[in-house]
Structure formats: structure tokens, C-alpha cells
PDB file of N, CA and C in Angstrom:
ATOM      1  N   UNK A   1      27.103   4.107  -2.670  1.00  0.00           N
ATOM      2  CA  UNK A   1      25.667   3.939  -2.734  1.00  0.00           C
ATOM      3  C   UNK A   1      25.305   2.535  -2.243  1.00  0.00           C
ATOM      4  N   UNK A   2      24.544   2.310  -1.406  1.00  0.00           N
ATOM      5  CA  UNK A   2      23.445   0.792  -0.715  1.00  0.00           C
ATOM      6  C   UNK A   2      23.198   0.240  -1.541  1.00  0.00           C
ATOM      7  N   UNK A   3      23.181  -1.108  -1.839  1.00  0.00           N
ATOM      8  CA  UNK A   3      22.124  -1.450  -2.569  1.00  0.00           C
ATOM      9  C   UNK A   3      21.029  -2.498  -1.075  1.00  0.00           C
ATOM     10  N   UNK A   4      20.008  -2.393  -2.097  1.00  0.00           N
ATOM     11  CA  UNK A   4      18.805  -2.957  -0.537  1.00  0.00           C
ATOM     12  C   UNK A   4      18.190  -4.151  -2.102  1.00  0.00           C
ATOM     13  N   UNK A   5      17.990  -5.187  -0.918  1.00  0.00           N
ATOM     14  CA  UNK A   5      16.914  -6.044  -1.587  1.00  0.00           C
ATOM     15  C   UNK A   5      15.687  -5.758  -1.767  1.00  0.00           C
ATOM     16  N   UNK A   6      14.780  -6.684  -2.328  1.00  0.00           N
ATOM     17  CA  UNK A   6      13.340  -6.297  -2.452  1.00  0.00           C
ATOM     18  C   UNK A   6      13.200  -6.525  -1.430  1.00  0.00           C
ATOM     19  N   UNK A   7      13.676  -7.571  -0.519  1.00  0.00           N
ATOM     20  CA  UNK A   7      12.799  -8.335   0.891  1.00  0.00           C
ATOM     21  C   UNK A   7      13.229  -6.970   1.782  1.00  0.00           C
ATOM     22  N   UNK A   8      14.642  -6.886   1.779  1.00  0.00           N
ATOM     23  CA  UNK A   8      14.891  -5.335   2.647  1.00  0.00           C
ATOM     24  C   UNK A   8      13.512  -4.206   2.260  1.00  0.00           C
ATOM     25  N   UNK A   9      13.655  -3.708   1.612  1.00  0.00           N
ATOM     26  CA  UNK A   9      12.502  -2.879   0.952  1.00  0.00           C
ATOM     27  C   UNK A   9      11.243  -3.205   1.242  1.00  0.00           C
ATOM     28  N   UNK A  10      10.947  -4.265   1.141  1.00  0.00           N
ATOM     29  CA  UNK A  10       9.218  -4.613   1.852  1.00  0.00           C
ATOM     30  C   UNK A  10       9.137  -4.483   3.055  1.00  0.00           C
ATOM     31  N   UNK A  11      10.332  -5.118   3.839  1.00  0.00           N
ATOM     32  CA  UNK A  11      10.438  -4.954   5.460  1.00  0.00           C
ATOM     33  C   UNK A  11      10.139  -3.543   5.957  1.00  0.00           C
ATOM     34  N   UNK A  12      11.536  -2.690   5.143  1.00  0.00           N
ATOM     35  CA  UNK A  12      11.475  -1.456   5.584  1.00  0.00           C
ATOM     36  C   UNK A  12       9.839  -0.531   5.825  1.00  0.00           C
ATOM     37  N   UNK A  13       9.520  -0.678   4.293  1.00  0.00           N
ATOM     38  CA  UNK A  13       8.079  -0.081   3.851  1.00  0.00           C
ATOM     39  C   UNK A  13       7.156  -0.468   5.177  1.00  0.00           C
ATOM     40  N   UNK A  14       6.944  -1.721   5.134  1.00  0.00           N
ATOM     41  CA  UNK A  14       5.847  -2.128   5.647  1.00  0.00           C
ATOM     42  C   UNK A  14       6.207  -1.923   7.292  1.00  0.00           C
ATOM     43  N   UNK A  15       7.171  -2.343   7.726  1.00  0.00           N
ATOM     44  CA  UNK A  15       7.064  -1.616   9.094  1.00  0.00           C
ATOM     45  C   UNK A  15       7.046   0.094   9.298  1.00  0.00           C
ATOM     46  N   UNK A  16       7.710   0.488   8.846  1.00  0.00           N
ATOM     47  CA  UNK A  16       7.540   1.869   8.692  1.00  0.00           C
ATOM     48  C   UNK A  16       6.416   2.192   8.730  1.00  0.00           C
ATOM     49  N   UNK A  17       5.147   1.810   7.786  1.00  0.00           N
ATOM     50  CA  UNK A  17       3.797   2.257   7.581  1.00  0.00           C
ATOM     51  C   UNK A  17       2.986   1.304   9.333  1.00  0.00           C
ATOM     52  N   UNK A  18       3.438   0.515   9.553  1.00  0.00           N
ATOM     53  CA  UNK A  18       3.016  -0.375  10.877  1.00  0.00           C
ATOM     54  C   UNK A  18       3.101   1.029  12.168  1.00  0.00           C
ATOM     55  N   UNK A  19       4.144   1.316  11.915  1.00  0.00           N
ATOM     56  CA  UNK A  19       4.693   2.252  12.947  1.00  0.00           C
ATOM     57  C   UNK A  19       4.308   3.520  13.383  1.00  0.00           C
ATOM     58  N   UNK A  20       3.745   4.249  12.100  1.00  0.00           N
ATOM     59  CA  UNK A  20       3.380   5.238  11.943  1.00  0.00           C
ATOM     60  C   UNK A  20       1.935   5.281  12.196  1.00  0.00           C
ATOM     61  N   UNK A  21       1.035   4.056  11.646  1.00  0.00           N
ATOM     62  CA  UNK A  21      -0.576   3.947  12.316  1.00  0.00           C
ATOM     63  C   UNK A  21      -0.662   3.655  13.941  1.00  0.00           C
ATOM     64  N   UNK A  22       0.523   2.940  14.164  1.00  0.00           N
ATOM     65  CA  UNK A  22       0.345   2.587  16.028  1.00  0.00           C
ATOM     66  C   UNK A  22       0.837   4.165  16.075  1.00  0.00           C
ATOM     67  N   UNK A  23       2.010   4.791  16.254  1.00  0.00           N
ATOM     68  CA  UNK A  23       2.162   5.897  16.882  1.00  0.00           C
ATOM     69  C   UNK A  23       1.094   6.966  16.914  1.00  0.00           C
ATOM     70  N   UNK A  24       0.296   7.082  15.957  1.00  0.00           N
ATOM     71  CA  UNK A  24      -0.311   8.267  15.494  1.00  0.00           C
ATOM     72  C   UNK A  24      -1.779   7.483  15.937  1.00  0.00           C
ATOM     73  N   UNK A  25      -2.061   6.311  16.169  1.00  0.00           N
ATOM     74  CA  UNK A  25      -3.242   5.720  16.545  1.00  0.00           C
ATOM     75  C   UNK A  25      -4.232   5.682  15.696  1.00  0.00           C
ATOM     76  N   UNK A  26      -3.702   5.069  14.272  1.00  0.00           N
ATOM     77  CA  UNK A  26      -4.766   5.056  13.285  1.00  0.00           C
ATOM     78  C   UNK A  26      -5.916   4.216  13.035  1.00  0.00           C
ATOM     79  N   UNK A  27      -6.470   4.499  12.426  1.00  0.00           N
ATOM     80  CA  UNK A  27      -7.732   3.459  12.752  1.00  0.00           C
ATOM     81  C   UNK A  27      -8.151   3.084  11.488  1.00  0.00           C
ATOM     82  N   UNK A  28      -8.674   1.916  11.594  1.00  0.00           N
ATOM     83  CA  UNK A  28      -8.868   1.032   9.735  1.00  0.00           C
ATOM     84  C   UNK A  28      -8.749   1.519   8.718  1.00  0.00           C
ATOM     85  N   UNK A  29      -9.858   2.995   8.946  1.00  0.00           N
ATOM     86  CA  UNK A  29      -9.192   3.598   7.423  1.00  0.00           C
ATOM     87  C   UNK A  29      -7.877   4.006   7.223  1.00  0.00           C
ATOM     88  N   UNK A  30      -6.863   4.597   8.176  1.00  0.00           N
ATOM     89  CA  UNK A  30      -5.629   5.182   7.676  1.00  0.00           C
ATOM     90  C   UNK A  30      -4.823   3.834   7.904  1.00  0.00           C
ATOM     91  N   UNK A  31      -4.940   2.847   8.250  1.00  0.00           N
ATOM     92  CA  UNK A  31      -4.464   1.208   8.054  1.00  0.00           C
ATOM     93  C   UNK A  31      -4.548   0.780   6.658  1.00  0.00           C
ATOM     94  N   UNK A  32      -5.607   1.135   6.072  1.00  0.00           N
ATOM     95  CA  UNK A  32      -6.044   0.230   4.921  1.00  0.00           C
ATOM     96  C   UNK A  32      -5.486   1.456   3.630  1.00  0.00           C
ATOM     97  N   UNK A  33      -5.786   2.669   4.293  1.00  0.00           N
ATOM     98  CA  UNK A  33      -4.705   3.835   3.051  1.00  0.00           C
ATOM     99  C   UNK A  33      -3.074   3.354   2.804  1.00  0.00           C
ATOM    100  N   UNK A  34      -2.894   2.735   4.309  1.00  0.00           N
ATOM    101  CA  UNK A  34      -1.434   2.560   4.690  1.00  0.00           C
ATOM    102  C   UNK A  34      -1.000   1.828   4.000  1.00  0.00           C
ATOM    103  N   UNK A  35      -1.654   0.442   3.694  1.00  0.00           N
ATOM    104  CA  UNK A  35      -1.338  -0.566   3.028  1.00  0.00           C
ATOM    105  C   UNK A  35      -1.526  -0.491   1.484  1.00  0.00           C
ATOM    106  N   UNK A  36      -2.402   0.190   0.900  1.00  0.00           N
ATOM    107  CA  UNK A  36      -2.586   0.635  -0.388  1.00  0.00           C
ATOM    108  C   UNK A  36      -1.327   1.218  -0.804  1.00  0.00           C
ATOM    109  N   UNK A  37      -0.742   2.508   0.188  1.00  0.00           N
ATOM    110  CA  UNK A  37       0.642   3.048  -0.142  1.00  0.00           C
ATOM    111  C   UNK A  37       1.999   2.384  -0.292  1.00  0.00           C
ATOM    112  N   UNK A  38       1.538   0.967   0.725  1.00  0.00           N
ATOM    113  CA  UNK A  38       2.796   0.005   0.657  1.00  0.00           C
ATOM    114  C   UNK A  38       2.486  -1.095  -0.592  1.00  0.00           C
ATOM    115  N   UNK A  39       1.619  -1.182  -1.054  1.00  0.00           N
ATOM    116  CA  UNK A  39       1.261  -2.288  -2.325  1.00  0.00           C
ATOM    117  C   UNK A  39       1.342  -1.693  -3.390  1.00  0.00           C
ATOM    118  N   UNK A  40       1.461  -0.261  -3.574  1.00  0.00           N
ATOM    119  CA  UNK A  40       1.567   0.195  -4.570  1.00  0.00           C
ATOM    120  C   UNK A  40       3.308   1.103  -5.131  1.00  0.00           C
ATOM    121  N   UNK A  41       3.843   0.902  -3.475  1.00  0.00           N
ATOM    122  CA  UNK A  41       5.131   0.758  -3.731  1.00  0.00           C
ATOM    123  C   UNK A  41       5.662   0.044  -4.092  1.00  0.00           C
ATOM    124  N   UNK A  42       5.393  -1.351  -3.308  1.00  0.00           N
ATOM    125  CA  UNK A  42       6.057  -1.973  -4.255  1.00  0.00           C
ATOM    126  C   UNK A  42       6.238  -2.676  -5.431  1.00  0.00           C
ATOM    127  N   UNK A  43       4.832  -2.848  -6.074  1.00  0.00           N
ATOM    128  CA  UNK A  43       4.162  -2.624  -7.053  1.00  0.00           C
ATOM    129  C   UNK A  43       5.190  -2.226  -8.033  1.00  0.00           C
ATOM    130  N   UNK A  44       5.317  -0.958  -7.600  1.00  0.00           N
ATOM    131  CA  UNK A  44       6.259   0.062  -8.752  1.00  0.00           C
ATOM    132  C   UNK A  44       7.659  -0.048  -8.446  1.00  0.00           C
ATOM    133  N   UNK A  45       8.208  -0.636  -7.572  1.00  0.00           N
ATOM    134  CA  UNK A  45       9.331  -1.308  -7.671  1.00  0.00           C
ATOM    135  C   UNK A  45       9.329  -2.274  -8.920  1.00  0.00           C
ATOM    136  N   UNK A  46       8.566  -3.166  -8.999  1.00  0.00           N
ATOM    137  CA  UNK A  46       8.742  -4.444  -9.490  1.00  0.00           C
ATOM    138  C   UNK A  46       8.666  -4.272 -11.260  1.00  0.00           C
ATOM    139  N   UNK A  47       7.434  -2.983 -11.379  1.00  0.00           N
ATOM    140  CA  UNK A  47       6.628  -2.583 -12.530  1.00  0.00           C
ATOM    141  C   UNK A  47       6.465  -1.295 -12.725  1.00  0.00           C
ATOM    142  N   UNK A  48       7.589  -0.056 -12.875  1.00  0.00           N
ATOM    143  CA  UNK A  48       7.594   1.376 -12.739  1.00  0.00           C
ATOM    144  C   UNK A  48       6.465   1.950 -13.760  1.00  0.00           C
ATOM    145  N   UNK A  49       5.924   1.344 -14.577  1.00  0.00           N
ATOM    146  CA  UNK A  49       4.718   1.749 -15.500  1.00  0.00           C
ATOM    147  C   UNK A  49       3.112   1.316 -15.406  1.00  0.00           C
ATOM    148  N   UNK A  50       3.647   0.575 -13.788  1.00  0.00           N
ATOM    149  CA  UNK A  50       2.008  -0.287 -13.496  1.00  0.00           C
ATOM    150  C   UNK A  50       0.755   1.251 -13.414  1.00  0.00           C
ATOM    151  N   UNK A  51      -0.462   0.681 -13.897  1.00  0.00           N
ATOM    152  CA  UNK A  51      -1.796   1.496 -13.364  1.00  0.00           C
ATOM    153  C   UNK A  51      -1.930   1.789 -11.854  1.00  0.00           C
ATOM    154  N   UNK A  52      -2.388   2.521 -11.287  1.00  0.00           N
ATOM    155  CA  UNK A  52      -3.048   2.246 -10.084  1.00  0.00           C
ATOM    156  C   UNK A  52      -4.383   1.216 -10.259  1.00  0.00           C
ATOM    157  N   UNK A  53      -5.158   1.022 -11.308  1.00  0.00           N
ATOM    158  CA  UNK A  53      -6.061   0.213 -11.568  1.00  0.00           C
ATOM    159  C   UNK A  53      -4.991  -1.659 -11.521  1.00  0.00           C
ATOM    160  N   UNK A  54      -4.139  -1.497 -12.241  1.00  0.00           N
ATOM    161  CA  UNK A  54      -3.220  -2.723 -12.141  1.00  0.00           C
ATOM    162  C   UNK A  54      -2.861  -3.470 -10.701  1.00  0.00           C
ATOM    163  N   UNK A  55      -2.604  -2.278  -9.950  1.00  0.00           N
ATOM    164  CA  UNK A  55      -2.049  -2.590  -9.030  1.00  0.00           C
ATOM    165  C   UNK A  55      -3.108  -3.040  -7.621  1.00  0.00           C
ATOM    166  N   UNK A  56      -4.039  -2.262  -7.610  1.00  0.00           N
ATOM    167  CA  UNK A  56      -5.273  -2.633  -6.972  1.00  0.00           C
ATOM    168  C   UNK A  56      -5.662  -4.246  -7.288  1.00  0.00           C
ATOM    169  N   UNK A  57      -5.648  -4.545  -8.915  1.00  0.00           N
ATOM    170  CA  UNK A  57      -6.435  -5.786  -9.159  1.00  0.00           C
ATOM    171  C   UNK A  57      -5.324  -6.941  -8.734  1.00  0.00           C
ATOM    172  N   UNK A  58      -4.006  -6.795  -8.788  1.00  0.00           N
ATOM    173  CA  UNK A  58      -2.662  -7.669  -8.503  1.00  0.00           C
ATOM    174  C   UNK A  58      -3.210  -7.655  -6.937  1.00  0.00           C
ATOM    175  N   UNK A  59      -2.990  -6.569  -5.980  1.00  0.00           N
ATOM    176  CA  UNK A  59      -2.618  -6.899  -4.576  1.00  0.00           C
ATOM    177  C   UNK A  59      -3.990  -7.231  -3.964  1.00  0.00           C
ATOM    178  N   UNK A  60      -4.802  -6.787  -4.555  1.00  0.00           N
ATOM    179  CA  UNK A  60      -5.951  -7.251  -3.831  1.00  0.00           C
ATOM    180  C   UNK A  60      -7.630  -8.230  -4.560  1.00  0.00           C
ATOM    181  N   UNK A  61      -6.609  -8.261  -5.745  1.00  0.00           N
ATOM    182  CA  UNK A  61      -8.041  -9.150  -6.067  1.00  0.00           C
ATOM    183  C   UNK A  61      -9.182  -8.795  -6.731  1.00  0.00           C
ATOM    184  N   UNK A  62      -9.324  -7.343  -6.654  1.00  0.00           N
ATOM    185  CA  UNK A  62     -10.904  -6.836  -6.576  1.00  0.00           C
ATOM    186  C   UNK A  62     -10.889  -5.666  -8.112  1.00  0.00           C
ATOM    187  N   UNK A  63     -12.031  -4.980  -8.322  1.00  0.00           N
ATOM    188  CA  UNK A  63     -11.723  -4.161  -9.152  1.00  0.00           C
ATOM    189  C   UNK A  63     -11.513  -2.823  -8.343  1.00  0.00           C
ATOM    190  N   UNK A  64     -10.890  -1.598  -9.137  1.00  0.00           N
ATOM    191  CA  UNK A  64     -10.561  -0.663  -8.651  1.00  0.00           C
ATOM    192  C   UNK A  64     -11.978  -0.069  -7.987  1.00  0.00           C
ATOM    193  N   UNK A  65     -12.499  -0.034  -8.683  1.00  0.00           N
ATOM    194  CA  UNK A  65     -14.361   0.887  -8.029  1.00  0.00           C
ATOM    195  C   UNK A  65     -14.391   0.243  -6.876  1.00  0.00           C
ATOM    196  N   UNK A  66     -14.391  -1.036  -6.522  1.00  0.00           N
ATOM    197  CA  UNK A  66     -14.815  -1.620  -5.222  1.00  0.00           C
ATOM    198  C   UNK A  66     -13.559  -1.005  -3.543  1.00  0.00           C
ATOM    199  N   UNK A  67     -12.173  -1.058  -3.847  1.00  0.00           N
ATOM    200  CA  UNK A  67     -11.327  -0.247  -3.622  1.00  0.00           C
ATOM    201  C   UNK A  67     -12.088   1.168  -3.176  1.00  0.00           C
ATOM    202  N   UNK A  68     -11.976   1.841  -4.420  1.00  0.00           N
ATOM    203  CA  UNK A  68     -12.414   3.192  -4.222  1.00  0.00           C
ATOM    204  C   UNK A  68     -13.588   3.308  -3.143  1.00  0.00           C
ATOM    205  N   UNK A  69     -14.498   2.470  -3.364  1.00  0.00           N
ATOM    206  CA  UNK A  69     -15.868   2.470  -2.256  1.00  0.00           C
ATOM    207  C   UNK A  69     -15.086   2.769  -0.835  1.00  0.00           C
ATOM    208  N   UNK A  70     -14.514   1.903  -0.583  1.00  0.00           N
ATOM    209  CA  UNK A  70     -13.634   2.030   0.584  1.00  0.00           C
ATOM    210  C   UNK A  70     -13.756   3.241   1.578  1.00  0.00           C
ATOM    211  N   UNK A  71     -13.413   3.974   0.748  1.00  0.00           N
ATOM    212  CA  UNK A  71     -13.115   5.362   1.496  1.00  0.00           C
ATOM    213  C   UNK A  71     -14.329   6.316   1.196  1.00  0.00           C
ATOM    214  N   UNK A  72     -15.583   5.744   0.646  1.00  0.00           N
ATOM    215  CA  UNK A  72     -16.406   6.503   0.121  1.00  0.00           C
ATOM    216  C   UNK A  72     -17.835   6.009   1.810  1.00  0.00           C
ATOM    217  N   UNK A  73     -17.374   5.024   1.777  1.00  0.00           N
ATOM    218  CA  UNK A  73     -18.111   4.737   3.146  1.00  0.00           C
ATOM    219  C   UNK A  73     -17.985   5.198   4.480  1.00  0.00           C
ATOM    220  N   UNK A  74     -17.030   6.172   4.554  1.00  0.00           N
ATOM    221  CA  UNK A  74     -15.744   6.714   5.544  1.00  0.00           C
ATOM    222  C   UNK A  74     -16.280   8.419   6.109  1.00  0.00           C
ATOM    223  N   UNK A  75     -17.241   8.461   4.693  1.00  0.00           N
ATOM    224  CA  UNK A  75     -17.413  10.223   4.813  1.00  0.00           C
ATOM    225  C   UNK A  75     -18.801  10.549   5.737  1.00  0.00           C
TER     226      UNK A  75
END
């Protein structure tokens, strides 16, 4: 069995999600989903019992409702 670092693990994540919005030609919103999916991975690496409310206010500062707006401006 591998073992991977955290820094391995962020690399991986985060290019991976880089890769997948250029190939597929995503555009801010599936960028900014992208990055939510990678902050909240690793998030739960660090903290396997974090909120999604937790993790929103750690990586980005803000409260979750303001977040949520996000994608509510999108429709």
C-alpha cells in the first residue's frame, strides 16, 4: 500500500480538478464547484467530521448562505 503526503494529495486533487475544467471547458461556475470539491477534500482529510458549513467558513472566509448564493445567481 502508498502512502501519499498531504502536499502529494493537494497537488494531485487540485490539478486533477484544473484539468478536468480546461478539458471539458468549464466556465466560473464549474471552476468555483471545482474548487469547493477540492477544499472540502481536503478539509476532510485533515478533519473527517468537519460540517460542510465548517468547511466553507475555514476555506473561504464567508458564511455558508453567501457560498450557497453562488450558484443561485447561475439559474
Amino acid at each position: 500500500m502508498s502512502t501519499y503526503t498531504r502536499d502529494a494529495v493537494s497537488t494531485a486533487i487540485t490539478d486533477a480538478a484544473d484539468l478536468v475544467c480546461e478539458e471539458l471547458n468549464g466556465g466560473e461556475r464549474d471552476s468555483d464547484l471545482l474548487s469547493v470539491v477540492v477544499n472540502a477534500a481536503l478539509t476532510l482529510l485533515d478533519n473527517p467530521n468537519v460540517s460542510f458549513r465548517e468547511i466553507i467558513e475555514e476555506c473561504y472566509s464567508i458564511e455558508e448562505k453567501e457560498l450557497r448564493s453562488w450558484w443561485s445567481k447561475w439559474s
